[in-house]
C-alpha atoms as a PDB file:
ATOM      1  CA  UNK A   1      -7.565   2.504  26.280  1.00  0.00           C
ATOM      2  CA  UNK A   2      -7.438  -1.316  24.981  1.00  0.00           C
ATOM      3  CA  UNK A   3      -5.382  -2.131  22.413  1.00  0.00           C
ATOM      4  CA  UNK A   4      -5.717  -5.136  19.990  1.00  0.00           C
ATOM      5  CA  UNK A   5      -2.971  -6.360  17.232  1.00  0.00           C
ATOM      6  CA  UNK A   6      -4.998  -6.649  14.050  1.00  0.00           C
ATOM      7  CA  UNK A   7      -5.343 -10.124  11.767  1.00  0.00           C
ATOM      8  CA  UNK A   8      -3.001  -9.403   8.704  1.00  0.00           C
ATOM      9  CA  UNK A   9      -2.519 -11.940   6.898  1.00  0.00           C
ATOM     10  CA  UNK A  10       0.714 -13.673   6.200  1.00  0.00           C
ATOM     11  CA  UNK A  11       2.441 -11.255   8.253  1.00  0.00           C
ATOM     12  CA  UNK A  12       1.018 -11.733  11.913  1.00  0.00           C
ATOM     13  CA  UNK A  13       1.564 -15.154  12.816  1.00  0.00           C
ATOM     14  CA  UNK A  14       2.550 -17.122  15.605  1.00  0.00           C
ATOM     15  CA  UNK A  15       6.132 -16.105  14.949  1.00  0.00           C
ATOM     16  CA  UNK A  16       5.716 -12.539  14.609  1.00  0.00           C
ATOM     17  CA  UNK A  17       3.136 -12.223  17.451  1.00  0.00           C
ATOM     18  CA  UNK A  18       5.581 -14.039  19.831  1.00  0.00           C
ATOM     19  CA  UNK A  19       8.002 -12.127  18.993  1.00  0.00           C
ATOM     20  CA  UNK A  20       6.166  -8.616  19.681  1.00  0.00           C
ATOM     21  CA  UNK A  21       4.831  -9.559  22.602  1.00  0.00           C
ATOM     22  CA  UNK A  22       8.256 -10.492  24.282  1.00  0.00           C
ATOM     23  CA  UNK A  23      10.035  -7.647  22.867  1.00  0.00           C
ATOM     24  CA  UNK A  24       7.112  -4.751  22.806  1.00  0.00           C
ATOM     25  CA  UNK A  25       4.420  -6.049  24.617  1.00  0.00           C
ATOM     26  CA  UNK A  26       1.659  -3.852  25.071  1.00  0.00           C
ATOM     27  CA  UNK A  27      -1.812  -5.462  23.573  1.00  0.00           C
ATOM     28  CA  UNK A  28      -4.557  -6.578  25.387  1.00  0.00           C
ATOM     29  CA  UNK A  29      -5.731  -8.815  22.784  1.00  0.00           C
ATOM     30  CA  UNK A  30      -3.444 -10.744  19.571  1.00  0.00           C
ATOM     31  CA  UNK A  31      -6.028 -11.780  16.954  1.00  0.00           C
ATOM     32  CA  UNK A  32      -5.155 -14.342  14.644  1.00  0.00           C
ATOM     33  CA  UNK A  33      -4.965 -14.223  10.953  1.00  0.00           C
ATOM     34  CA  UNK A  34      -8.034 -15.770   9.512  1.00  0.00           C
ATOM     35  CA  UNK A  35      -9.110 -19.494   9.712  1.00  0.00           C
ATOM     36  CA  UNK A  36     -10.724 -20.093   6.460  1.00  0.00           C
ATOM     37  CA  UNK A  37     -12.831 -23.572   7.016  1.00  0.00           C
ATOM     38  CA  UNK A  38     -12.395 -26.134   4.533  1.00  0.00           C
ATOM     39  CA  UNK A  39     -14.449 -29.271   3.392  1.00  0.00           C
ATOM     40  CA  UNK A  40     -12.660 -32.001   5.317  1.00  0.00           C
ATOM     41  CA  UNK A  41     -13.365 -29.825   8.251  1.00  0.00           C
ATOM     42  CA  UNK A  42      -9.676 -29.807   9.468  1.00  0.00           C
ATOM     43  CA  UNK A  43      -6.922 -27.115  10.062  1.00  0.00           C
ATOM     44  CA  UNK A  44      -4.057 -26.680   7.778  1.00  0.00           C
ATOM     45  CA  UNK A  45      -0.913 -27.091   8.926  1.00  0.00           C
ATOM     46  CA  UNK A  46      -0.653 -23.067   9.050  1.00  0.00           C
ATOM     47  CA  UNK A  47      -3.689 -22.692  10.973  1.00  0.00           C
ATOM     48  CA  UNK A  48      -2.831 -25.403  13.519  1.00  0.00           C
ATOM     49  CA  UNK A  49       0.815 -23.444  14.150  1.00  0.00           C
ATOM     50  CA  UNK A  50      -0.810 -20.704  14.604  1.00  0.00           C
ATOM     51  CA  UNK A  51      -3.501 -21.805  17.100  1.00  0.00           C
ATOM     52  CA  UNK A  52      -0.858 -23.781  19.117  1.00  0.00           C
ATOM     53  CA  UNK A  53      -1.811 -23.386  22.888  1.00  0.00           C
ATOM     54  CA  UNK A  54       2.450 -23.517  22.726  1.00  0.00           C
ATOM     55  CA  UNK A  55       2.685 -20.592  20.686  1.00  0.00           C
ATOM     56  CA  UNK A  56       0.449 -18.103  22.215  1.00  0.00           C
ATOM     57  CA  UNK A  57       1.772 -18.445  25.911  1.00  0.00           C
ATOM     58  CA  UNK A  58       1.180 -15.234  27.969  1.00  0.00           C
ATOM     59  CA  UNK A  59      -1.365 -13.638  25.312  1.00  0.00           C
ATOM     60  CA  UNK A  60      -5.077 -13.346  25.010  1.00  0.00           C
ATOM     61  CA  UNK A  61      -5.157 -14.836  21.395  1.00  0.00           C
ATOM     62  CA  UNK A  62      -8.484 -14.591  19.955  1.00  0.00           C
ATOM     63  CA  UNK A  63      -8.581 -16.780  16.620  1.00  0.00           C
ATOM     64  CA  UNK A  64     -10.417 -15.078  13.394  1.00  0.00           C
ATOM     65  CA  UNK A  65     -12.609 -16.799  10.983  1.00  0.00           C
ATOM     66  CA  UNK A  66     -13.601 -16.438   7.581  1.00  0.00           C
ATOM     67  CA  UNK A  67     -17.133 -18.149   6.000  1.00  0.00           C
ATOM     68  CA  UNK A  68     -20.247 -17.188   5.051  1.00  0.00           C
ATOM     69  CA  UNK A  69     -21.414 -21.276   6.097  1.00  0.00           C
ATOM     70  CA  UNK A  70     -22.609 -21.071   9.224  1.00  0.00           C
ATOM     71  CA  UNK A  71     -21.987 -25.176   9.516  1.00  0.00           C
ATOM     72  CA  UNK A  72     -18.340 -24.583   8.796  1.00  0.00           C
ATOM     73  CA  UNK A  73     -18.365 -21.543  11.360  1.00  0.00           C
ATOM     74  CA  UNK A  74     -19.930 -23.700  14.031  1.00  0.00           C
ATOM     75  CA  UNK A  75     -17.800 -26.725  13.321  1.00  0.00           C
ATOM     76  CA  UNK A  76     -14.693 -24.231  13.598  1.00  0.00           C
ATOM     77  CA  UNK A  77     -15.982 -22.804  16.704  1.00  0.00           C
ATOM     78  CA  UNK A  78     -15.979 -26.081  18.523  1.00  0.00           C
ATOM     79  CA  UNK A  79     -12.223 -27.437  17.353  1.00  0.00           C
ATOM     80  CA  UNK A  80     -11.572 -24.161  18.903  1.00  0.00           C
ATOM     81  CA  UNK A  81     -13.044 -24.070  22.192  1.00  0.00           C
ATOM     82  CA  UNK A  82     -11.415 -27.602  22.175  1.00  0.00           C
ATOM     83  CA  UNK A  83      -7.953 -25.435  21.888  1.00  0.00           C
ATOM     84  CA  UNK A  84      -9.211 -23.734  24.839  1.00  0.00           C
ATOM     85  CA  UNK A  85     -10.411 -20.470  23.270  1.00  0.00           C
ATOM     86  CA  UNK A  86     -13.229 -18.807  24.622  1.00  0.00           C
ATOM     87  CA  UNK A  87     -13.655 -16.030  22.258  1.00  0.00           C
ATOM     88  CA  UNK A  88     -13.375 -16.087  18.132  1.00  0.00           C
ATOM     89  CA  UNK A  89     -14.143 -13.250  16.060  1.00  0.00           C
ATOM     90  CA  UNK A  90     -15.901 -13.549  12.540  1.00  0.00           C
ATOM     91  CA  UNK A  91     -14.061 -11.900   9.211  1.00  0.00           C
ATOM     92  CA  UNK A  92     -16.384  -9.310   7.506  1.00  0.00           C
ATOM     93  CA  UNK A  93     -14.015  -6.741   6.608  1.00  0.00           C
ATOM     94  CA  UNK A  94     -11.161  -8.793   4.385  1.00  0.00           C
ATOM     95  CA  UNK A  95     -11.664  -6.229   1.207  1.00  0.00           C
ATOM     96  CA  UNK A  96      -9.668  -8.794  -1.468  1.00  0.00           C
ATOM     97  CA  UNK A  97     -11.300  -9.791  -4.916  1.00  0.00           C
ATOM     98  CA  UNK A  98     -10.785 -13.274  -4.199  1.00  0.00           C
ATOM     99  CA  UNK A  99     -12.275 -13.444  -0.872  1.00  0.00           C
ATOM    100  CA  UNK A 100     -15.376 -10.881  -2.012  1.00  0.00           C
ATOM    101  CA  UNK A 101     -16.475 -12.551  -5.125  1.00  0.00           C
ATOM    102  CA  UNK A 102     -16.840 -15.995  -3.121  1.00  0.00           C
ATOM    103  CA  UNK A 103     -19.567 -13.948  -0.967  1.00  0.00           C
ATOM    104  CA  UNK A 104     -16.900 -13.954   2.336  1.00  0.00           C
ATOM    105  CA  UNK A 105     -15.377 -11.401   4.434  1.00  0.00           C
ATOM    106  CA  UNK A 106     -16.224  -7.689   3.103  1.00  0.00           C
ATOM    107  CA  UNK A 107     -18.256  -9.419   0.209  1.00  0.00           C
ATOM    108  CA  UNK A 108     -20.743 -10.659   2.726  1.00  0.00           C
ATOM    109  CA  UNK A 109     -22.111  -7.505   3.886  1.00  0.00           C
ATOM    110  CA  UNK A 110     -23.698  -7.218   0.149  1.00  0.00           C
ATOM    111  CA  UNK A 111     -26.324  -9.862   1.422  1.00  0.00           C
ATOM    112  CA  UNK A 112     -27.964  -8.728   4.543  1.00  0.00           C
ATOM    113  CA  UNK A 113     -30.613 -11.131   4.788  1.00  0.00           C
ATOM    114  CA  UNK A 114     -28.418 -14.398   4.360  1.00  0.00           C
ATOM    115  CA  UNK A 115     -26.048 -12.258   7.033  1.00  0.00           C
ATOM    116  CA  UNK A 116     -28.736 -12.273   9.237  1.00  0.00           C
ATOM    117  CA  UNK A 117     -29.880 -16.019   8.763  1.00  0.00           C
ATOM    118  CA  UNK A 118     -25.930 -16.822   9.367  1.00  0.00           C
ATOM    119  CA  UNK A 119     -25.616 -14.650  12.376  1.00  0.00           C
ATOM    120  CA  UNK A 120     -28.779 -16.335  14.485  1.00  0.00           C
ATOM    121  CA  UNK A 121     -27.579 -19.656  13.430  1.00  0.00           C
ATOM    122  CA  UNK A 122     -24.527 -18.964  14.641  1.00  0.00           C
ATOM    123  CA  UNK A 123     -25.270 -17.340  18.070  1.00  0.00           C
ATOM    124  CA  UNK A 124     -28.013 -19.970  18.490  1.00  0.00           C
ATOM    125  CA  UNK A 125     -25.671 -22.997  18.560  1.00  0.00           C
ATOM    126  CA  UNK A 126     -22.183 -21.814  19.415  1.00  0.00           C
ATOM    127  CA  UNK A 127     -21.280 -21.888  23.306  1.00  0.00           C
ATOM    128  CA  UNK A 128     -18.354 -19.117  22.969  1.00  0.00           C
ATOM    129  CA  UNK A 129     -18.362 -15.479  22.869  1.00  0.00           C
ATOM    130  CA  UNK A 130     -18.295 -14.362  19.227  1.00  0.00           C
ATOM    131  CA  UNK A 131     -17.126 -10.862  18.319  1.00  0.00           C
ATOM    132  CA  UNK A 132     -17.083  -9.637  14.895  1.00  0.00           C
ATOM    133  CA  UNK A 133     -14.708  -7.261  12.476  1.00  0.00           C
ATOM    134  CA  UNK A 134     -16.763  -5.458   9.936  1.00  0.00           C
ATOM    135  CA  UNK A 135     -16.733  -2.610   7.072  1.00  0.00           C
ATOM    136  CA  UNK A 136     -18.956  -0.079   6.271  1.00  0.00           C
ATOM    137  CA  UNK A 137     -20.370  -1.982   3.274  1.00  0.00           C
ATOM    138  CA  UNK A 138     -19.485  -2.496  -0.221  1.00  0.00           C
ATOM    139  CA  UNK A 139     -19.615   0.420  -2.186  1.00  0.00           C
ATOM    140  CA  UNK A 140     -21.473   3.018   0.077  1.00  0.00           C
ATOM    141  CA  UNK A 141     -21.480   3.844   4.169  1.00  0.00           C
ATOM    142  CA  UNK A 142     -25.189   4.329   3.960  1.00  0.00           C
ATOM    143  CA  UNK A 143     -24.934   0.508   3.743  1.00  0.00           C
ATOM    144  CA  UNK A 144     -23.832   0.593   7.624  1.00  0.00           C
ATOM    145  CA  UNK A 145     -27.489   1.779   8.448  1.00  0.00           C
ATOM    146  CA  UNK A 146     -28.786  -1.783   7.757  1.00  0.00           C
ATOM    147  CA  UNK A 147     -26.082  -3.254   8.591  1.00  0.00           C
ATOM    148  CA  UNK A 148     -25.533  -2.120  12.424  1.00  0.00           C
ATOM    149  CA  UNK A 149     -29.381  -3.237  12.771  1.00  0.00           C
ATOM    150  CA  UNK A 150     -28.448  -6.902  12.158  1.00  0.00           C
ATOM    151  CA  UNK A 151     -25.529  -6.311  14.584  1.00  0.00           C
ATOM    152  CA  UNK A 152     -27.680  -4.778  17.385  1.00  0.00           C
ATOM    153  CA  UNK A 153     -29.936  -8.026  17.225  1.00  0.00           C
ATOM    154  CA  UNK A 154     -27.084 -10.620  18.656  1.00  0.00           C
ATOM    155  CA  UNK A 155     -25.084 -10.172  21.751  1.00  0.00           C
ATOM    156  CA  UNK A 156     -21.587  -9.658  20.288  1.00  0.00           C
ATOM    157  CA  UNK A 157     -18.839  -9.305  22.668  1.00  0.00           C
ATOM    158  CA  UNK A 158     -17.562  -6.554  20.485  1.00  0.00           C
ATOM    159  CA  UNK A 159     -17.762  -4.669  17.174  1.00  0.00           C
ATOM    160  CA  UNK A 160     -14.684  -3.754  15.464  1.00  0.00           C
ATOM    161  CA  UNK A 161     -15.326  -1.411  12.594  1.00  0.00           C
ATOM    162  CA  UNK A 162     -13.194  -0.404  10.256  1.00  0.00           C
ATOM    163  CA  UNK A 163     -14.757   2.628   8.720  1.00  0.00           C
ATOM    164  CA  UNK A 164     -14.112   1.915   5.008  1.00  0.00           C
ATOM    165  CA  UNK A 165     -16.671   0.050   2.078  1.00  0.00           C
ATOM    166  CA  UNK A 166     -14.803  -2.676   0.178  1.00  0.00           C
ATOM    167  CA  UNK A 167     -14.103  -0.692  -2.693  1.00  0.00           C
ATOM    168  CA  UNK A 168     -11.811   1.743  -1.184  1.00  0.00           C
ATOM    169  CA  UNK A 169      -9.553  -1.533   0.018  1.00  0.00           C
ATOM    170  CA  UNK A 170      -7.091   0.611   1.824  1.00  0.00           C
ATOM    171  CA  UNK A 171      -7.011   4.002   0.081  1.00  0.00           C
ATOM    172  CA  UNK A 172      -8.571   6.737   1.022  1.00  0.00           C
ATOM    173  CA  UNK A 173      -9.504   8.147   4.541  1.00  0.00           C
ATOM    174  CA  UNK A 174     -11.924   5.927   6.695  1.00  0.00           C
ATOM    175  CA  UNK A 175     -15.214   8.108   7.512  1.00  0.00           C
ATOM    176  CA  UNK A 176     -15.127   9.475  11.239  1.00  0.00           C
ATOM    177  CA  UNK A 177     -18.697  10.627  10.474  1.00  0.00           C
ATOM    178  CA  UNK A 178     -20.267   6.824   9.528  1.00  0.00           C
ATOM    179  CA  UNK A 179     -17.933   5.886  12.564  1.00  0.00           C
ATOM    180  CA  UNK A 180     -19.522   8.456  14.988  1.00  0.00           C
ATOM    181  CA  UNK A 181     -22.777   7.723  13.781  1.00  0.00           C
ATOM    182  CA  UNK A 182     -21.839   3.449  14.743  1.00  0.00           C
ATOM    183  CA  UNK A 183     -20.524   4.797  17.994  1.00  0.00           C
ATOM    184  CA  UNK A 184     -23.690   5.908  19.108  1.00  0.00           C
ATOM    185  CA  UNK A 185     -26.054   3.500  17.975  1.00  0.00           C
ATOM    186  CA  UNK A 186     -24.453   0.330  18.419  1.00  0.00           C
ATOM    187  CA  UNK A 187     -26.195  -1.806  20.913  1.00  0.00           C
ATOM    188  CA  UNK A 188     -23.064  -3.811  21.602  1.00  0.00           C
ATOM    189  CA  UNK A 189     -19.373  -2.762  22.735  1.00  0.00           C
ATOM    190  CA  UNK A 190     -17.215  -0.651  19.399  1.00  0.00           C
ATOM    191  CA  UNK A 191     -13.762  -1.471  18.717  1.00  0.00           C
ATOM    192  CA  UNK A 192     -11.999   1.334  16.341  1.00  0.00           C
ATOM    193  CA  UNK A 193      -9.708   0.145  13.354  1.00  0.00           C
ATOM    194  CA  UNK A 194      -7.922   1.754  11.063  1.00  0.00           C
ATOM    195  CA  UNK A 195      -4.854   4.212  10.163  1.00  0.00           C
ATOM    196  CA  UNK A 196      -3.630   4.701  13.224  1.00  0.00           C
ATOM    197  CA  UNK A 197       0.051   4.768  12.336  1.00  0.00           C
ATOM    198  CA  UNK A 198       1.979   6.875  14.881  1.00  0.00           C
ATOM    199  CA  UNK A 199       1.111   8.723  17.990  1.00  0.00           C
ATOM    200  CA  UNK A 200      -0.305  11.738  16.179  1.00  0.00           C
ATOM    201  CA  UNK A 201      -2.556   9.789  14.793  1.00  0.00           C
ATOM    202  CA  UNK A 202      -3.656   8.384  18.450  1.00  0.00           C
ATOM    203  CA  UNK A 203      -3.793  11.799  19.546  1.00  0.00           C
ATOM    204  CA  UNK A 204      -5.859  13.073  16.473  1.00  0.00           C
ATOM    205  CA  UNK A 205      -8.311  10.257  16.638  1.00  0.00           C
ATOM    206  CA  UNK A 206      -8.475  10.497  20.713  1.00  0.00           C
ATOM    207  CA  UNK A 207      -9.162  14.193  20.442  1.00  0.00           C
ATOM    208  CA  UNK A 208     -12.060  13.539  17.631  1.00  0.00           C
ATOM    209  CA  UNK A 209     -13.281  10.286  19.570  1.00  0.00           C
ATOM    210  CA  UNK A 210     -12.801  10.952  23.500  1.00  0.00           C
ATOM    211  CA  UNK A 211     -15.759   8.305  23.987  1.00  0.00           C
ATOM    212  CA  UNK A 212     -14.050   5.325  22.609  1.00  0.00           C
ATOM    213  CA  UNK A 213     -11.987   3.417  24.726  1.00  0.00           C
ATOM    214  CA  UNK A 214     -10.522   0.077  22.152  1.00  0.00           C
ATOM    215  CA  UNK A 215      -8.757   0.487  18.840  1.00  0.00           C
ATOM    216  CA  UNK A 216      -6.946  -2.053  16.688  1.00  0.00           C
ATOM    217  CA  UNK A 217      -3.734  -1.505  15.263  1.00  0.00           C
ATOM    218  CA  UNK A 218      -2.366  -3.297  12.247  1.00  0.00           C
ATOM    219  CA  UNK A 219       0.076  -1.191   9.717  1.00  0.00           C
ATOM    220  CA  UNK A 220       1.493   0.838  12.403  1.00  0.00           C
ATOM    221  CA  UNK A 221       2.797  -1.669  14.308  1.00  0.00           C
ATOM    222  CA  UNK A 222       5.180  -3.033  11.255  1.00  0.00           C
ATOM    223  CA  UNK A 223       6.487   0.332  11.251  1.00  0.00           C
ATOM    224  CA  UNK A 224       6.970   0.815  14.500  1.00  0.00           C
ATOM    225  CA  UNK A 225       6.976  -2.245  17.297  1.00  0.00           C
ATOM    226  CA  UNK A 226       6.658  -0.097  20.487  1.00  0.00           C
ATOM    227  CA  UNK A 227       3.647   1.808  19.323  1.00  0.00           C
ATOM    228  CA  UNK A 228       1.131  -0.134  21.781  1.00  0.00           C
ATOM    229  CA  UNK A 229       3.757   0.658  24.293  1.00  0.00           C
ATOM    230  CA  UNK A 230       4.252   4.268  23.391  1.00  0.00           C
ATOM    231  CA  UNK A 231       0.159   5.003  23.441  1.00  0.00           C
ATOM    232  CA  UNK A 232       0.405   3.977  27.081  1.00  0.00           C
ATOM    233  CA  UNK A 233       3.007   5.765  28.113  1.00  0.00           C
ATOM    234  CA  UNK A 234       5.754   3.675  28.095  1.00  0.00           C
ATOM    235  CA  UNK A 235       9.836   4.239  26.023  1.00  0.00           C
ATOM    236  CA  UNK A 236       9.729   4.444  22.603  1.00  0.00           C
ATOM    237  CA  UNK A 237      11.891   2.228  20.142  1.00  0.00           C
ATOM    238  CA  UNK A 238      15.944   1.531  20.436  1.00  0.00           C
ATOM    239  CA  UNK A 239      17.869   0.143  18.454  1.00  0.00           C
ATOM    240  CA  UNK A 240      18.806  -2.623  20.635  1.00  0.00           C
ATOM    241  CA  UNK A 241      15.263  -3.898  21.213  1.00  0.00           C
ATOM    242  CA  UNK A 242      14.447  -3.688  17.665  1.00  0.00           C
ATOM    243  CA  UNK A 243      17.449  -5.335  16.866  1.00  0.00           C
ATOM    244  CA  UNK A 244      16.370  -8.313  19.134  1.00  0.00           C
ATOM    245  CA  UNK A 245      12.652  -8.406  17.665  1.00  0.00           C
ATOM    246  CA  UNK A 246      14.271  -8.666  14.191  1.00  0.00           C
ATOM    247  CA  UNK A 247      16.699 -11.821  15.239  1.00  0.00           C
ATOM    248  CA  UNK A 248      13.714 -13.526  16.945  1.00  0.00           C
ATOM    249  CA  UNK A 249      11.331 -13.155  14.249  1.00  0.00           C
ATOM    250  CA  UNK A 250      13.955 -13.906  11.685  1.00  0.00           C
ATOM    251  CA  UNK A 251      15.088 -17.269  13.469  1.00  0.00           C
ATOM    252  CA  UNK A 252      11.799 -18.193  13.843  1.00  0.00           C
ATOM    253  CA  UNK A 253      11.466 -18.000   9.947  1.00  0.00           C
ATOM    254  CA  UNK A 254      14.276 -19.853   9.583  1.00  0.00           C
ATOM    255  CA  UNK A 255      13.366 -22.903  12.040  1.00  0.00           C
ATOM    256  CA  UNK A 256      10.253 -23.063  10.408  1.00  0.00           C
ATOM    257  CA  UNK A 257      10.622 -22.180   6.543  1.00  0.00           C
ATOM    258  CA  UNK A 258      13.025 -23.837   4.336  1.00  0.00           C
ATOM    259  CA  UNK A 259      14.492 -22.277   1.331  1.00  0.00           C
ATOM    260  CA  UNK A 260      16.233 -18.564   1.428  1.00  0.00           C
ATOM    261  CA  UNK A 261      13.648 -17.422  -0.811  1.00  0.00           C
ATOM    262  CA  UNK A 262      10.679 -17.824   1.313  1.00  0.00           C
ATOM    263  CA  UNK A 263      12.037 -16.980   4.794  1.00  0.00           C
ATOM    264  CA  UNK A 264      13.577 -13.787   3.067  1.00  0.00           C
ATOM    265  CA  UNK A 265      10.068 -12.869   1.193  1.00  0.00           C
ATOM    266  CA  UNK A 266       8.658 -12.752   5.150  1.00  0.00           C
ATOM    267  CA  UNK A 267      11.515 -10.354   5.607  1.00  0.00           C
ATOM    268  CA  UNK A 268      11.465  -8.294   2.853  1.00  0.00           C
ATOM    269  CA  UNK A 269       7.856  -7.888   3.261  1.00  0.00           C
ATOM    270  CA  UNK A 270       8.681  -6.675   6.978  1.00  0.00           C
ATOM    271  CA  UNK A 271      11.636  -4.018   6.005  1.00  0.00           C
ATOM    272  CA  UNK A 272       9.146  -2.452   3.503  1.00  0.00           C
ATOM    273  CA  UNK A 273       7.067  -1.370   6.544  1.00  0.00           C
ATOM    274  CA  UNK A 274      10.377  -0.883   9.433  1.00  0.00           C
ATOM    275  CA  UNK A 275      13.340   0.404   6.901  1.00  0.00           C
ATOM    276  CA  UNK A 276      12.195   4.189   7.167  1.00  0.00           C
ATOM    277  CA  UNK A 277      12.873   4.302  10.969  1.00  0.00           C
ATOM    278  CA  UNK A 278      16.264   4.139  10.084  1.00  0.00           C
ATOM    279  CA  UNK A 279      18.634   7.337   9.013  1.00  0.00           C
ATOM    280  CA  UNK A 280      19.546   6.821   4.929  1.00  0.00           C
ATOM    281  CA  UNK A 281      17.595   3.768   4.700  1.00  0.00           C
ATOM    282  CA  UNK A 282      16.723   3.844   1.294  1.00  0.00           C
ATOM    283  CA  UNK A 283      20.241   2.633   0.243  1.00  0.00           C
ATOM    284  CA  UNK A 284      19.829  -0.582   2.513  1.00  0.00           C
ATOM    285  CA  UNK A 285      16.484  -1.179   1.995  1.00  0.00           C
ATOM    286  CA  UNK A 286      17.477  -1.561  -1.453  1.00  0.00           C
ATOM    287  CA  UNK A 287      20.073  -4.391  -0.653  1.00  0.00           C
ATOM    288  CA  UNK A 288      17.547  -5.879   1.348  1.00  0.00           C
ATOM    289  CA  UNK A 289      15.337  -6.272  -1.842  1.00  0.00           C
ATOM    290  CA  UNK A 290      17.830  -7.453  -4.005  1.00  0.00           C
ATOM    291  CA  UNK A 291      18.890 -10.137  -1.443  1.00  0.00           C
ATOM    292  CA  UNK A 292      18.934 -14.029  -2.682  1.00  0.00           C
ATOM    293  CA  UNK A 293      20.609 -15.335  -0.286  1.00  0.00           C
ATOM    294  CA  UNK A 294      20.491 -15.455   3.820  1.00  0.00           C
ATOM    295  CA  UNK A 295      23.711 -14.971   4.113  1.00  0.00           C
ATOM    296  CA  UNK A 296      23.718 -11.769   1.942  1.00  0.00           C
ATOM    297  CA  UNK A 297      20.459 -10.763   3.698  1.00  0.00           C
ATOM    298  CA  UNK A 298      22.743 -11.000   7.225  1.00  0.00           C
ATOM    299  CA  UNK A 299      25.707  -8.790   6.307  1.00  0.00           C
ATOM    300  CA  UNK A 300      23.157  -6.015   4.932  1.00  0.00           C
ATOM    301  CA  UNK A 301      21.061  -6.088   8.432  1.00  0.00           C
ATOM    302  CA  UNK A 302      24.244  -6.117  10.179  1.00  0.00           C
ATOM    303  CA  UNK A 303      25.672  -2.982   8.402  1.00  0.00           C
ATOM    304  CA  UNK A 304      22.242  -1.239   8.600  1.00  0.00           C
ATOM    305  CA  UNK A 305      22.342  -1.665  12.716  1.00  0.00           C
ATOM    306  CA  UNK A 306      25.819  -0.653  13.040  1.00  0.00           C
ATOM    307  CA  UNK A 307      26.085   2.754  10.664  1.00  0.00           C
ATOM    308  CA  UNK A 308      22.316   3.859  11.229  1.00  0.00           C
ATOM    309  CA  UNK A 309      20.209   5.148  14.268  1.00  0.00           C
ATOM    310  CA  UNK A 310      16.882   5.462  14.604  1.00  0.00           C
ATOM    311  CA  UNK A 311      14.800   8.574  14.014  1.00  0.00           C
ATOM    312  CA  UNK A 312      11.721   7.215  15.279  1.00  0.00           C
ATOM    313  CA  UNK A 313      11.290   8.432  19.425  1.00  0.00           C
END
């Protein structure tokens, strides 16, 4: 089975994805959050960090991009071969309102005949492999059926499907039938994504799926680091290793942030996620949220590793 670390965004940088890998390890491929193009053509400075040759040493970092321009797409592509990337994977499964309405990620799959134009243009003038993360649709899976025909017309070095339509965001269960159905009559290689949280949920979709042979993993890897490890057979989390993945993302947010507030948002928004691996978490976690300052922040962390274990094998 190949594994992949799912784009999310704000949470899976550089810093993060460093961190994981020298901790956890356990991916095949680290995709990066999206690269959203902008008129001046150039990176921000958060896109740049994060598609630092420097910062992705030892992984097989495969940058993401969100547009439904194919001039911005193919001006992107090229500053990123430039990086040395070989492979880049196109957004068209981001489910927010503010990405939709503009026509981009999920919201492009509404318009299957400028997603076609985009997708020749593309594969007719880019000179890397392009792979491409898609939903079901936007309101119904039936809208797949169209869909995977554009898909089967270009050479994509994989499709990633999450099997939800836009509207469902995150809620409800993703449909193992449309999925199936994708499986079978996808002319190019299927990447599975979605809800796999913990290694009953590997072994439920396995047993339901025994063809499929690449999921993505997003969620479940906030709640639990070693779960790429664990699927292939390898320890499952300490305390002492998740200890040092929490100091090495944590001091990477500090280096790099300034201001308590925002390097403790990144690690608030982490402990929402890791806090229930812990026994009686819900009394720290609830420090953790109330924390203002750093040093505050420290003491609680510190208290939470030396009183607690971890339930989580």
């Amino acid at each position: 089975m190949r594994l992949y670390l799912a784009p999310l965004e704000g949470i899976t940088g550089w810093i993060f994805r460093s961190a994981l890998h020298e901790c956890f390890g356990g991916f095949d491929k680290y995709f990066v959050p999206f690269i959203r193009p902008n008129q001046m053509g150039h990176f921000s400075a958060r896109e740049k960090k994060d598609i630092f040759p420097e910062h992705n040493k030892g992984m097989y970092t495969v940058p993401q991009i969100l547009t439904n321009r194919p001039e911005d797409f193919i001006r992107t592509a090229s500053k990123l071969k430039e990086y040395g990337y070989g492979e880049i994977n196109l957004n068209l499964g981001c489910p927010s309102k503010t990405v939709v309405t503009k026509g981009r990620g999920a919201g492009f799959l509404a318009y299957p005949d400028r997603l076609d134009n985009f997708l020749y243009e593309i594969f007719e003038k880019c000179e890397i492999r392009i792979s491409v993360k898609t939903r079901l649709g936007m309101d119904e899976p039936e809208e797949f059926h169209r869909i995977l025909a554009i898909y089967n017309k270009y050479p994509l070095e994989e499709l990633i499907i999450h099997p939800r339509v836009q509207k469902d965001f995150y809620k409800n269960t993703p449909d193992m039938e449309a999925f199936a159905g994708a499986l079978k009559k996808s002319s190019n290689p299927v990447c599975y994504n979605g809800d796999i949280f913990t290694m009953a949920d590997y072994g439920r979709f396995t047993h339901m799926q025994p063809d499929v042979d690449c999921i993505m993993i997003g969620r479940g890897v906030l709640a639990d680091p070693a779960l790429a490890r664990k699927i292939r057979g390898g320890a499952g989390l300490s305390a002492a290793e998740l200890r040092r993945f929490h100091d090495l993302l944590y001091a990477g947010y500090c280096r790099e942030m300034s201001g308590d507030r925002t390097i403790l948002y990144k690690m608030k928004e982490l402990w929402t996620y890791l806090a229930p691996v812990f026994t009686n978490y819900k009394k720290y976690a609830k420090k953790i949220k109330k924390s203002e300052k750093c040093a505050v922040y420290e003491k609680v962390v510190e208290e939470l590793f030396e009183k607690e274990e971890i339930i989580m094998s």
